[in-house]
C-alpha atoms as a PDB file:
ATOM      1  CA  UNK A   1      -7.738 -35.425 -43.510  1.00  0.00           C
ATOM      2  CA  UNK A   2      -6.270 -31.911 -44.676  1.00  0.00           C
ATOM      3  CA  UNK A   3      -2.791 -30.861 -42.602  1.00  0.00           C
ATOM      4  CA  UNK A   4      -3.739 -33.427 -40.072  1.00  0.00           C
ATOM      5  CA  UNK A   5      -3.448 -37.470 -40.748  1.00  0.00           C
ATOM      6  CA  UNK A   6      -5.309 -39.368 -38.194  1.00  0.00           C
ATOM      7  CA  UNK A   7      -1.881 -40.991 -37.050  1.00  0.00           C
ATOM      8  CA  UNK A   8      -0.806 -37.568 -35.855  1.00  0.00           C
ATOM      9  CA  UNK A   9      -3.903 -37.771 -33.592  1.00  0.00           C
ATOM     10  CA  UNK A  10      -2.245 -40.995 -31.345  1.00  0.00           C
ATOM     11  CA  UNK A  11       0.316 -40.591 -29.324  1.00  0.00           C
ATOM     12  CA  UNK A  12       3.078 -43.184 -29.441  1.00  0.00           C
ATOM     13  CA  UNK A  13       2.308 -44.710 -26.435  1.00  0.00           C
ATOM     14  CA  UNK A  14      -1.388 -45.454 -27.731  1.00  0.00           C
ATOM     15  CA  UNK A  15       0.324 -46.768 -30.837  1.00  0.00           C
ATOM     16  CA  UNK A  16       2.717 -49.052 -28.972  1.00  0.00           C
ATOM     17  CA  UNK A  17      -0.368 -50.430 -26.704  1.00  0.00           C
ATOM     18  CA  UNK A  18      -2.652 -51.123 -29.985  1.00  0.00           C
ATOM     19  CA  UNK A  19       0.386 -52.808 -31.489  1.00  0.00           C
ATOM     20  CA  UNK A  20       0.885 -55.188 -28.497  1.00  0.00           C
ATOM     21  CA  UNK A  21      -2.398 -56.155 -28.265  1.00  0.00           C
ATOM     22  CA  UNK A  22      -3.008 -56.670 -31.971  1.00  0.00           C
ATOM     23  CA  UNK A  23      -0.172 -59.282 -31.634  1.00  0.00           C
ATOM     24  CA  UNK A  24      -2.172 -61.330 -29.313  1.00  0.00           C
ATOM     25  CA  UNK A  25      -4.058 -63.915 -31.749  1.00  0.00           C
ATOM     26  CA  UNK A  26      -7.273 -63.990 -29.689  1.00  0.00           C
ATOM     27  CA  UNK A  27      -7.147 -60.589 -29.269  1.00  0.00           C
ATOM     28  CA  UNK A  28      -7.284 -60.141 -32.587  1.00  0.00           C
ATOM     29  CA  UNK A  29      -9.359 -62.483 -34.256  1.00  0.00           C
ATOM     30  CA  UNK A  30     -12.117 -60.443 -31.268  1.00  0.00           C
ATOM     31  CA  UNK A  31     -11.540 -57.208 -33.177  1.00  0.00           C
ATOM     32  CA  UNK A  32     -12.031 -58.774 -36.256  1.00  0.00           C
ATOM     33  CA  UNK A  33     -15.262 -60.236 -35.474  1.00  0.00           C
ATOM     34  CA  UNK A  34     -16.352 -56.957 -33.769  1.00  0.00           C
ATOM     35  CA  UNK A  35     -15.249 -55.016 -36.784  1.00  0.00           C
ATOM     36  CA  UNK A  36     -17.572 -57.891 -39.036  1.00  0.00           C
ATOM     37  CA  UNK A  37     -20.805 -57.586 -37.197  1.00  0.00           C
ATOM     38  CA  UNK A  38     -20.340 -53.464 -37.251  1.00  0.00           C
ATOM     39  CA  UNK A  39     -19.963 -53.589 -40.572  1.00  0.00           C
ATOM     40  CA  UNK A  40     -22.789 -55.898 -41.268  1.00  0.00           C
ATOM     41  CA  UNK A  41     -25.107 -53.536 -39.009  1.00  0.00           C
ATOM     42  CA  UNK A  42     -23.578 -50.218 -39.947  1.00  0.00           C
ATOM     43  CA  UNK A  43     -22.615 -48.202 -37.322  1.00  0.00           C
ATOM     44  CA  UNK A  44     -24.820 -44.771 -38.886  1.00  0.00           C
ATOM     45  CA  UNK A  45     -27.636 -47.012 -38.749  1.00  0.00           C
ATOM     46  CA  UNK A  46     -27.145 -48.115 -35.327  1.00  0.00           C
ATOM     47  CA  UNK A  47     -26.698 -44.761 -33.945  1.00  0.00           C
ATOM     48  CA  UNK A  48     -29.858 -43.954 -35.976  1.00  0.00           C
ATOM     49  CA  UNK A  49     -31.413 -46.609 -33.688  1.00  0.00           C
ATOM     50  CA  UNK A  50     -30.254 -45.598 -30.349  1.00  0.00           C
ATOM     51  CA  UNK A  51     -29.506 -41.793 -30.653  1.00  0.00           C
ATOM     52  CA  UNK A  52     -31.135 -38.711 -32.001  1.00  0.00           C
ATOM     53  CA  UNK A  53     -29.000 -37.016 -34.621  1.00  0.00           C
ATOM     54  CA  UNK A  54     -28.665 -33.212 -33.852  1.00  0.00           C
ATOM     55  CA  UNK A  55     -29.151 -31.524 -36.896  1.00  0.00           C
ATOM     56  CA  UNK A  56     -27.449 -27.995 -37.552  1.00  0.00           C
ATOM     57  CA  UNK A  57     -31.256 -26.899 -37.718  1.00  0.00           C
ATOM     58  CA  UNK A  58     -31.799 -28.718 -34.148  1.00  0.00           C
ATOM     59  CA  UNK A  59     -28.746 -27.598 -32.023  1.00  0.00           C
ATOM     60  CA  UNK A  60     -27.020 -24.780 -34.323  1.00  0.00           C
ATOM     61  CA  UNK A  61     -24.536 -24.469 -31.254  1.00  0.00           C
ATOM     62  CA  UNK A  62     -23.351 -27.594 -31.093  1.00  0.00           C
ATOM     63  CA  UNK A  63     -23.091 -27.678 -35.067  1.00  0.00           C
ATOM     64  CA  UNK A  64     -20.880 -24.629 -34.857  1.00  0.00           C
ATOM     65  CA  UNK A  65     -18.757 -26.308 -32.135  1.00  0.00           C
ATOM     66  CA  UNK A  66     -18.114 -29.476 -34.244  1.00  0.00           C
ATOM     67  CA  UNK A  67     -17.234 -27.767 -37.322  1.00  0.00           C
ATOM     68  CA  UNK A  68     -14.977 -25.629 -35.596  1.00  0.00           C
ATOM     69  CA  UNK A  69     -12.991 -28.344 -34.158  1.00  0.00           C
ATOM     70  CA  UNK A  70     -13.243 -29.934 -38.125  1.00  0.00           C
ATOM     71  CA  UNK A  71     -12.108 -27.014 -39.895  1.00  0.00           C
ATOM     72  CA  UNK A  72      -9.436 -26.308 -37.047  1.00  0.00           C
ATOM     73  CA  UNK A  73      -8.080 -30.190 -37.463  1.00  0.00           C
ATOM     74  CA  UNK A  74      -8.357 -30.184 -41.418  1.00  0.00           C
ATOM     75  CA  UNK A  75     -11.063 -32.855 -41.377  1.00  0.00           C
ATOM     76  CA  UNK A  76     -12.639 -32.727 -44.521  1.00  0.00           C
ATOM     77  CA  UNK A  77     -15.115 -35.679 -44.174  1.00  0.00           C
ATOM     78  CA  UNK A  78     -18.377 -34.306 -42.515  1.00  0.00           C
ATOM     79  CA  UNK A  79     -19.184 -34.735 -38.969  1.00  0.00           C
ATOM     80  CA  UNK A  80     -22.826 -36.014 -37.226  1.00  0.00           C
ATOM     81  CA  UNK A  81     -23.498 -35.415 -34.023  1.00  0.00           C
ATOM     82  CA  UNK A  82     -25.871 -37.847 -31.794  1.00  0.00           C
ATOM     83  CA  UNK A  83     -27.225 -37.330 -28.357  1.00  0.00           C
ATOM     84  CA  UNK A  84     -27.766 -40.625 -26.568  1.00  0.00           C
ATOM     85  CA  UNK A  85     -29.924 -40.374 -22.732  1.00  0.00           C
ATOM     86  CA  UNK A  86     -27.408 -40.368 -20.149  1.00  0.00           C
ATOM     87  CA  UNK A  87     -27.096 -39.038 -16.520  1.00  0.00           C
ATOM     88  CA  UNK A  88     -23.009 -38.853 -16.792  1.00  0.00           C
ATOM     89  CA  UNK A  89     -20.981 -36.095 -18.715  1.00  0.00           C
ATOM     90  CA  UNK A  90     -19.105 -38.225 -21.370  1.00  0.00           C
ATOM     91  CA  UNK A  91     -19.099 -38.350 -25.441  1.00  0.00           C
ATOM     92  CA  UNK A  92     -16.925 -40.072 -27.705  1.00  0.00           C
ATOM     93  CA  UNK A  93     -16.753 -40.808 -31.303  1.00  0.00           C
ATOM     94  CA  UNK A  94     -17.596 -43.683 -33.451  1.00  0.00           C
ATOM     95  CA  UNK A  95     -14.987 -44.784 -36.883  1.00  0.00           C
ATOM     96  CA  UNK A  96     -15.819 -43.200 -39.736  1.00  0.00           C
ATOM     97  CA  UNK A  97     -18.263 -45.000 -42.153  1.00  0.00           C
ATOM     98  CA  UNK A  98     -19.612 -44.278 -45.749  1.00  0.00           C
ATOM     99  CA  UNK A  99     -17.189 -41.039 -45.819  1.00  0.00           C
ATOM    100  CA  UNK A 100     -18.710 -39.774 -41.925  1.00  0.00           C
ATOM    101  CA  UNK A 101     -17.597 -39.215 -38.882  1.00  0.00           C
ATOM    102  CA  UNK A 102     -19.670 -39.538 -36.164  1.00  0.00           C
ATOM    103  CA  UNK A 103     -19.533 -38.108 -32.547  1.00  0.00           C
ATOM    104  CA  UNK A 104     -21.956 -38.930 -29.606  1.00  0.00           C
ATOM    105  CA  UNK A 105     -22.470 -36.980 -26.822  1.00  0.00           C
ATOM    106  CA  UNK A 106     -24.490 -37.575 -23.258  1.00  0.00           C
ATOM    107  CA  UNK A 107     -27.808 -35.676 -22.754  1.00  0.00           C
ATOM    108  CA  UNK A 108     -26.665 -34.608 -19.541  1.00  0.00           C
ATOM    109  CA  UNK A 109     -23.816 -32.997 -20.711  1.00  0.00           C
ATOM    110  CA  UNK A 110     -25.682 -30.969 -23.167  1.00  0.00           C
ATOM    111  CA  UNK A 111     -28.291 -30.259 -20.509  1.00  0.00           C
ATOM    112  CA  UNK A 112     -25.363 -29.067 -17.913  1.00  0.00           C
ATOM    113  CA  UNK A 113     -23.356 -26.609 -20.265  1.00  0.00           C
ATOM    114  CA  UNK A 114     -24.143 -23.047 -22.050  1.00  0.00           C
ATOM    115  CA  UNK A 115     -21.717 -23.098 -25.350  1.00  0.00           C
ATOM    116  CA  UNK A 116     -19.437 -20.400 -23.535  1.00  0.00           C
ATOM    117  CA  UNK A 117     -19.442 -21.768 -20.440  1.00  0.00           C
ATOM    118  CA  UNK A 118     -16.401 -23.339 -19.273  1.00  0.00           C
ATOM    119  CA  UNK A 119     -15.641 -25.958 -18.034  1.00  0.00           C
ATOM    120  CA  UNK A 120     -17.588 -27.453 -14.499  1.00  0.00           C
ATOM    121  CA  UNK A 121     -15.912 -28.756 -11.294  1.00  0.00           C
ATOM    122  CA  UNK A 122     -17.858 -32.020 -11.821  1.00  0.00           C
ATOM    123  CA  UNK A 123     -17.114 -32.507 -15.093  1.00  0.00           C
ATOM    124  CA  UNK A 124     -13.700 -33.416 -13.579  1.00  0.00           C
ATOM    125  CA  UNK A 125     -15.481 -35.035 -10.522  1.00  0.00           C
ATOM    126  CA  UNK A 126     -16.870 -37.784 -13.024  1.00  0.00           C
ATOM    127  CA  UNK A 127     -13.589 -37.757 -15.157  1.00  0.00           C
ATOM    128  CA  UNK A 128     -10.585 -37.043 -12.755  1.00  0.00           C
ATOM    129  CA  UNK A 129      -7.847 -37.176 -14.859  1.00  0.00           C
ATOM    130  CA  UNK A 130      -9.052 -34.173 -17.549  1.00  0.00           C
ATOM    131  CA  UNK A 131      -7.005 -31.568 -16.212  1.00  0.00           C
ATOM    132  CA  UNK A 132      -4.324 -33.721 -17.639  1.00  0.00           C
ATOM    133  CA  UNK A 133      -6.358 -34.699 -20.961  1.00  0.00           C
ATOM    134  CA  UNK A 134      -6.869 -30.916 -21.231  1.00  0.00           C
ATOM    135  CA  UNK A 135      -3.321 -30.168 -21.256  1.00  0.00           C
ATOM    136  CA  UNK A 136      -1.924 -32.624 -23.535  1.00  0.00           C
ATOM    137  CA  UNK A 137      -4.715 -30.903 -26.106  1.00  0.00           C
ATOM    138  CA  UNK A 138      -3.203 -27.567 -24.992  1.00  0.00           C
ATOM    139  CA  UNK A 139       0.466 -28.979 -26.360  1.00  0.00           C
ATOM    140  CA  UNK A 140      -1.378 -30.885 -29.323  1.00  0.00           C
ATOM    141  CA  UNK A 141      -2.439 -27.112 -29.937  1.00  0.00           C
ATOM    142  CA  UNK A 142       1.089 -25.703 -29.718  1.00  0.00           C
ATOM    143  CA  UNK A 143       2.420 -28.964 -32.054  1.00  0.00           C
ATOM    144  CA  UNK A 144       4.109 -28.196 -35.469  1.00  0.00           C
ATOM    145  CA  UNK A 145       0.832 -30.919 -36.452  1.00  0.00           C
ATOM    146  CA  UNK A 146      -1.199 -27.476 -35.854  1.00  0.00           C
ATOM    147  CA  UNK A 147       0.956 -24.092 -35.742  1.00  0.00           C
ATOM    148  CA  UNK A 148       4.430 -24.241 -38.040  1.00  0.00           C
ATOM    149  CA  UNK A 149       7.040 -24.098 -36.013  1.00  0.00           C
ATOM    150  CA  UNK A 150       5.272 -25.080 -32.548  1.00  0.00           C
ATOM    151  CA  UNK A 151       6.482 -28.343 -30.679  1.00  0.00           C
ATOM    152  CA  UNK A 152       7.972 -31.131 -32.726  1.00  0.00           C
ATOM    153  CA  UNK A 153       6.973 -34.616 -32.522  1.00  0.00           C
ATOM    154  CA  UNK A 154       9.084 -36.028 -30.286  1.00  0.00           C
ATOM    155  CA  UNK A 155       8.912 -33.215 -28.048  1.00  0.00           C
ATOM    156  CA  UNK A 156       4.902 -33.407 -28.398  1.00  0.00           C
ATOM    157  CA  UNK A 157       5.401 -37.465 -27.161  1.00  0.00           C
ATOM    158  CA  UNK A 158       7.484 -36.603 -24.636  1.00  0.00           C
ATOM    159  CA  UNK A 159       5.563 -34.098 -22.457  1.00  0.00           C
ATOM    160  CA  UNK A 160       2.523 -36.019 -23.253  1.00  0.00           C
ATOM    161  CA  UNK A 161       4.627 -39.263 -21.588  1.00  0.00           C
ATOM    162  CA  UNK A 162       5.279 -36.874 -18.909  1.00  0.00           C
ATOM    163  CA  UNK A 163       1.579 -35.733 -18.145  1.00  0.00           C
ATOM    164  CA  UNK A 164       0.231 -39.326 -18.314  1.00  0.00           C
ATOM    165  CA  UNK A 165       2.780 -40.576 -15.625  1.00  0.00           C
ATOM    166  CA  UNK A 166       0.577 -38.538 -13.342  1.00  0.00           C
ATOM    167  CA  UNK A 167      -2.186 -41.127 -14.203  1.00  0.00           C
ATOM    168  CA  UNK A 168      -0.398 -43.662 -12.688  1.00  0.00           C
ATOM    169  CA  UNK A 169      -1.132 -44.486  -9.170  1.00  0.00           C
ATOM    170  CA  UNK A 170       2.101 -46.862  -8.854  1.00  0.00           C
ATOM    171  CA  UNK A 171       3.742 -45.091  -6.057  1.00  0.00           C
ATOM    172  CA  UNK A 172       0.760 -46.790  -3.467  1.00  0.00           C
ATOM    173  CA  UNK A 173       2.669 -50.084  -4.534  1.00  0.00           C
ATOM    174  CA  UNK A 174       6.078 -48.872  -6.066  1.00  0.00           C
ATOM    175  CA  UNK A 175       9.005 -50.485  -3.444  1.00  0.00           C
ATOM    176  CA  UNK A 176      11.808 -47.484  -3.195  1.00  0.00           C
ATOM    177  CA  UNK A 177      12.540 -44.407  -1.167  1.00  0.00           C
ATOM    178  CA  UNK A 178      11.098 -42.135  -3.481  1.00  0.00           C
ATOM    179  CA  UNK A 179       7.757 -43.897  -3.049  1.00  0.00           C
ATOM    180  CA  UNK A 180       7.657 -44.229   0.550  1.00  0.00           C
ATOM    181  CA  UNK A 181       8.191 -40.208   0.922  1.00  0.00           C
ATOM    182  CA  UNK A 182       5.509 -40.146  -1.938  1.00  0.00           C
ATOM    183  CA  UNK A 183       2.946 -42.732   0.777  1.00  0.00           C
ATOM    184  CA  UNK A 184       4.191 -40.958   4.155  1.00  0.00           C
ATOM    185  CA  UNK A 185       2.990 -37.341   2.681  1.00  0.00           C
ATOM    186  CA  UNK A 186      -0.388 -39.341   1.515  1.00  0.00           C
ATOM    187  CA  UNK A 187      -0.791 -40.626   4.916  1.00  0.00           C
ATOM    188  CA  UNK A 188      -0.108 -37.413   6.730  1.00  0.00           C
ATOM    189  CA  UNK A 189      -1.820 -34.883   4.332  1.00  0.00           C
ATOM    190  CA  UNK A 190      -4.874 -37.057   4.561  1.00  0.00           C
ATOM    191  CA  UNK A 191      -5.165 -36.642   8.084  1.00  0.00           C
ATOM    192  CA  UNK A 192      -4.766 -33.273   8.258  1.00  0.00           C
ATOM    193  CA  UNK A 193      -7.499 -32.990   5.864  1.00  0.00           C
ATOM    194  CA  UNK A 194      -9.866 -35.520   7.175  1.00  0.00           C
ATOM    195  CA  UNK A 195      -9.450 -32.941  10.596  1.00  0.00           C
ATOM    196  CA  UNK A 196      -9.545 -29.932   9.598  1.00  0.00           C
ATOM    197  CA  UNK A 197     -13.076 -28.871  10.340  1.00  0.00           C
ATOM    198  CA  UNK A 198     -12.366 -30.445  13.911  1.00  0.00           C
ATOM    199  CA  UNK A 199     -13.631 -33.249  13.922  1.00  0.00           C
ATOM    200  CA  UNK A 200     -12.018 -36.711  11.847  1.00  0.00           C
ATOM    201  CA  UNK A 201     -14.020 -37.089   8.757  1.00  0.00           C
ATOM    202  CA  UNK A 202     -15.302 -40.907   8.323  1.00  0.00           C
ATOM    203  CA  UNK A 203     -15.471 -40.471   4.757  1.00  0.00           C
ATOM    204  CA  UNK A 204     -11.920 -38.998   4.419  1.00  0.00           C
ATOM    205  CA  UNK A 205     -10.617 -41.937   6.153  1.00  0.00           C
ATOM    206  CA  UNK A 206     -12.693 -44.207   4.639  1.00  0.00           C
ATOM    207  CA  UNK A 207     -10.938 -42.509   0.996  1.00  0.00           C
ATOM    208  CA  UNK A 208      -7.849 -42.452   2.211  1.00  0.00           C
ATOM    209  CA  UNK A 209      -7.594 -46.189   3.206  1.00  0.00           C
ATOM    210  CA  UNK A 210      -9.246 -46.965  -0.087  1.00  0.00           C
ATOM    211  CA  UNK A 211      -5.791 -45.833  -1.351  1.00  0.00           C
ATOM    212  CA  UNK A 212      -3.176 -46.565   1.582  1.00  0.00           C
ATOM    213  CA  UNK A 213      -5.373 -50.019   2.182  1.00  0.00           C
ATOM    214  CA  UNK A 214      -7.612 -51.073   4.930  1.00  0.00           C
ATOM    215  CA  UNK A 215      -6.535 -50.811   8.354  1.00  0.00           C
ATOM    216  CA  UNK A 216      -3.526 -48.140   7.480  1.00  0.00           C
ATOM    217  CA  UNK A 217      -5.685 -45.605   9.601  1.00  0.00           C
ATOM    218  CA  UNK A 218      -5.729 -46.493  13.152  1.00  0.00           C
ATOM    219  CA  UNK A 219      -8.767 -45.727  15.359  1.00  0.00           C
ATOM    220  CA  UNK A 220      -6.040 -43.965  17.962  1.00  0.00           C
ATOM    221  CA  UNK A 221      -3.889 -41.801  15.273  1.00  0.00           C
ATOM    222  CA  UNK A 222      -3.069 -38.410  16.702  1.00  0.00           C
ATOM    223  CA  UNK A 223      -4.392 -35.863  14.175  1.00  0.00           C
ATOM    224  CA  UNK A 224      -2.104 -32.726  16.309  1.00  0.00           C
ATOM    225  CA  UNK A 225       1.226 -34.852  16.056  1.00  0.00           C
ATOM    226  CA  UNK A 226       0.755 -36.242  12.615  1.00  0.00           C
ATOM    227  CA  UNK A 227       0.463 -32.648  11.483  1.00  0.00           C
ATOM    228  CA  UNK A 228       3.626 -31.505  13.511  1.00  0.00           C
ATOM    229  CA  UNK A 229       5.531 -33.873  11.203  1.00  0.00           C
ATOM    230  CA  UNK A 230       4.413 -32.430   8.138  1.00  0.00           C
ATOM    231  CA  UNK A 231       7.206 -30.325   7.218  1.00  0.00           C
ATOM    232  CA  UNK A 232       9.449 -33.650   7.363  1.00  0.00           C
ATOM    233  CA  UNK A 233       7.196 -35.407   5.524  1.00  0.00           C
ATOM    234  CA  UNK A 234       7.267 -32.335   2.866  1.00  0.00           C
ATOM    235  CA  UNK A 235      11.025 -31.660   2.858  1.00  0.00           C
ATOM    236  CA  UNK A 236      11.370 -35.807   2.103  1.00  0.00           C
ATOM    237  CA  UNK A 237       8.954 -35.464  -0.867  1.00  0.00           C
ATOM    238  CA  UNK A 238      10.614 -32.283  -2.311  1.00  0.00           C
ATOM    239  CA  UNK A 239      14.410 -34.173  -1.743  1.00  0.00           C
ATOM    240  CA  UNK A 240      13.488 -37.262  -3.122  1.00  0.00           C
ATOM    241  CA  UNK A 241      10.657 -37.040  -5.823  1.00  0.00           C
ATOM    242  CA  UNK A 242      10.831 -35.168  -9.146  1.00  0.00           C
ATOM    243  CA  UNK A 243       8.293 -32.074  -9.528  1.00  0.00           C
ATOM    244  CA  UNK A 244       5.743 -33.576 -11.969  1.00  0.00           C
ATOM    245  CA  UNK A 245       5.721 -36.334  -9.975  1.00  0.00           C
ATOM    246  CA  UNK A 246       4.717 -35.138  -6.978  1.00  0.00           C
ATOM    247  CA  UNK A 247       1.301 -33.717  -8.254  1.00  0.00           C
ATOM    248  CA  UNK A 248       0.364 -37.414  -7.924  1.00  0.00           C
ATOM    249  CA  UNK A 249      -0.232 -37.042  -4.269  1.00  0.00           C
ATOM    250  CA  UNK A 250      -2.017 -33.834  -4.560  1.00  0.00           C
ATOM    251  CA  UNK A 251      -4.191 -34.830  -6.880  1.00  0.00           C
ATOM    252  CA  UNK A 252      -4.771 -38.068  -4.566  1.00  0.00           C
ATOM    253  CA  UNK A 253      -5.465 -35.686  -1.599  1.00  0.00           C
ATOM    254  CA  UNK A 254      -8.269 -33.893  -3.839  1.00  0.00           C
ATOM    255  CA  UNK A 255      -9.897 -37.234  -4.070  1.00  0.00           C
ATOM    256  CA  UNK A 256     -10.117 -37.467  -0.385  1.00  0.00           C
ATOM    257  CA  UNK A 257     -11.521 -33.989   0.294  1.00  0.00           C
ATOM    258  CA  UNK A 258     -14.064 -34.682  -1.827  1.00  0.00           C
ATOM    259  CA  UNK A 259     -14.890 -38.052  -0.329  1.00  0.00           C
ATOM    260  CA  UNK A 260     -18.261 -36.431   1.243  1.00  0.00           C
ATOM    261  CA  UNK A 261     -19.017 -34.476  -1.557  1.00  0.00           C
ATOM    262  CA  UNK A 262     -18.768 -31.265   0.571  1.00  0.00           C
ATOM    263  CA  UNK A 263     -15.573 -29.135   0.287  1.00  0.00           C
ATOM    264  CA  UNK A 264     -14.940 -27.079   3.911  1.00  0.00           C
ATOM    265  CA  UNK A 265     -12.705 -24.082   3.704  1.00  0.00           C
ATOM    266  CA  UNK A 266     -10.352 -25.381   6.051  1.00  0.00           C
ATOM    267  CA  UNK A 267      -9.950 -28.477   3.697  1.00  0.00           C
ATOM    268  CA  UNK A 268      -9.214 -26.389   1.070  1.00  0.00           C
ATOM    269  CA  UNK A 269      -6.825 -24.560   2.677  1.00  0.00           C
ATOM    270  CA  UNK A 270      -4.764 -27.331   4.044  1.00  0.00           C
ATOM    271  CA  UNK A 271      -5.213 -29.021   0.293  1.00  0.00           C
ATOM    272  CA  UNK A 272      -3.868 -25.156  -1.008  1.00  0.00           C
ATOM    273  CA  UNK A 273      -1.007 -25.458   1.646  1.00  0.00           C
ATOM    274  CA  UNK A 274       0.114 -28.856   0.940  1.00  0.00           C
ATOM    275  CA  UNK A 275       0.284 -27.896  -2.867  1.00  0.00           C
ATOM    276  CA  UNK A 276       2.136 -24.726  -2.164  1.00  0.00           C
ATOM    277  CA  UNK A 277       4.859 -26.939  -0.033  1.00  0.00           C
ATOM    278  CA  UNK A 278       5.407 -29.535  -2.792  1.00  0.00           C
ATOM    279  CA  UNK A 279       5.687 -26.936  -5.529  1.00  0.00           C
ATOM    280  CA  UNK A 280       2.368 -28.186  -7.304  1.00  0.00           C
ATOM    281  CA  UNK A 281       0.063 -25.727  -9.343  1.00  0.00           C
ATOM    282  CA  UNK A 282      -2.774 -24.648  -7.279  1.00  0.00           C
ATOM    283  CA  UNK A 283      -4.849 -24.932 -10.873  1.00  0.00           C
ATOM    284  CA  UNK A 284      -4.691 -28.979 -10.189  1.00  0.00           C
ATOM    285  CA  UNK A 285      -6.547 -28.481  -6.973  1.00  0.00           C
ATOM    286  CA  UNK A 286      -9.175 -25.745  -7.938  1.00  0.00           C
ATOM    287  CA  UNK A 287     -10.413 -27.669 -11.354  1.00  0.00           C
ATOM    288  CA  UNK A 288     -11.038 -30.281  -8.859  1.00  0.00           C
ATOM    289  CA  UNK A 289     -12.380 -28.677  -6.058  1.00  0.00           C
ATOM    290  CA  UNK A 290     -12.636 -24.703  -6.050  1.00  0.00           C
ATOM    291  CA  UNK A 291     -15.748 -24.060  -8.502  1.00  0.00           C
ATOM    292  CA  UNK A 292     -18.012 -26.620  -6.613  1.00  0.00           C
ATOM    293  CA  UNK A 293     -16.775 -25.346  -2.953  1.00  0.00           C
ATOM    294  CA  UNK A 294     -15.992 -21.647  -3.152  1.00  0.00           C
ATOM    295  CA  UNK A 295     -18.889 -19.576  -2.532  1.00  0.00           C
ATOM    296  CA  UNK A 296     -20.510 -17.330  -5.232  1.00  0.00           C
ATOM    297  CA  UNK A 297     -18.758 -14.172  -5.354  1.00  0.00           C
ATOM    298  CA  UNK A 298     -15.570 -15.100  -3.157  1.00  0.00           C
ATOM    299  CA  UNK A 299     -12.338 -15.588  -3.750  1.00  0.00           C
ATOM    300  CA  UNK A 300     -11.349 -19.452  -3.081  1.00  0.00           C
ATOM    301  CA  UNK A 301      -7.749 -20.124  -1.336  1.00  0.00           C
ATOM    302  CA  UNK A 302      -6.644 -18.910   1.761  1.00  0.00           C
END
């Protein structure tokens, strides 16, 4: 690799994980053996196997893409790409071998995408947490790894830390003021979203006591009064729970109005609302929701 080592490509907390595991003995006499047999089979060959290889001749667009991204990171080894049947939006990449690199990507997400196209709603239906993967490569971007003079480090690390706290859902269990206010706002936003059309969704209370656990929705909860308590519920979270934080219950909340798969306009507006009143970026809600829900030509929000 040219400006770029591969070890400024893991962040610190991936580094400490690998470490810790690596330490366990059975752990690591597993990757051994794993790393063995995918030597003895070669990994090129296996792909070779199982995937088509797109050729720059076969899918010039995606060539241009992935050399792109090389040139951009300094990778000098060459890249091959591989297209393996799938009905999910995912790739991912395979260690290098024989002086390659090799990247696989699913049918369907070559099937689903244009190469200027951005980014779809259910691309982050399938993979929830991409906003934030998206933004840590936004601040990889700005790193002094890539631009002299950007982010250092240690800065880098610690935004990234910062992002991938959102991941975490340990406020549903976490014992302390800060994650009751966190639970109570859960409780009462996903009411208020599960009536907003007028009628109490089943499937938003089915979602939200997938989170809050079963039974924490009673069959006699008053949708009208739950939402007059709102704005206490609110003022606790904004008191008690740091900003970043908070987008952990808004982006819970956009699990729950999409629990049907069908996003009303009055859910999105309370969703809007409740992400207005906690200080969250409406961007978290509408890569989640707004593309898929908004209708053509509109302008999504209230």
């Amino acid at each position: 690799m040219g400006g770029v080592r591969r070890t400024d490509l893991i962040s610190q907390g991936d580094r400490d994980l690998a470490e810790s595991l690596l330490a366990e003995p059975r752990i690591r006499a597993a990757v051994e053996s794993f790393e063995k047999l995918a030597t003895d089979l070669g990994a090129r060959r296996q792909l070779l196997g199982t995937a088509l290889r797109l050729t720059p001749e076969a899918a010039p667009d995606v060539h241009a893409t992935v050399e792109t991204c090389r040139t951009t990171l300094g990778l000098e080894m060459p890249v091959e790409t591989y297209v393996y049947p799938g009905p999910v939006f995912n790739a991912g990449s395979v260690r290098p071998e024989s002086g390659r690199l090799f990247v696989i990507l699913s049918s369907s997400l070559l099937e689903a995408f244009e190469s200027d196209e951005p980014l779809r709603s259910d691309w982050f239906a399938s993979h929830p947490f991409n906003p934030l993967r998206l933004r840590a490569a936004e601040l990889f971007a700005r790193s002094d790894g890539l631009a002299p003079g950007g982010l250092s480090r240690a800065d880098l690390e610690a935004r990234v830390q910062d992002l991938m706290t959102l991941m975490d859902p340990g406020y549903l269990r976490e014992r302390s003021d800060e994650a009751e206010a966190m639970r109570r706002l859960l409780f009462a936003g996903g009411i208020a979203i599960a009536a907003a059309s007028g009628t109490v969704s089943a499937a938003a209370v089915e979602a939200l006591e997938r989170l809050l656990g079963p039974g924490s929705v009673s069959s006699r909860v008053d949708p009208a009064r739950i939402r007059e308590d709102l704005p206490s519920r609110i003022e606790a979270v904004r008191r008690l729970v740091p900003p970043l934080r908070r987008a952990q219950v808004i982006r819970d909340l956009c699990l729950i109005v999409r629990a049907d798969r069908q996003v009303t306009e009055a859910e999105r507006r309370v969703l809007f609302e409740l992400a207005d009143a906690v200080g969250v970026d409406r961007s978290l809600v509408a890569c989640t929701v707004e593309e898929s829900s908004a209708p053509h030509g509109t302008e999504a929000g209230p």
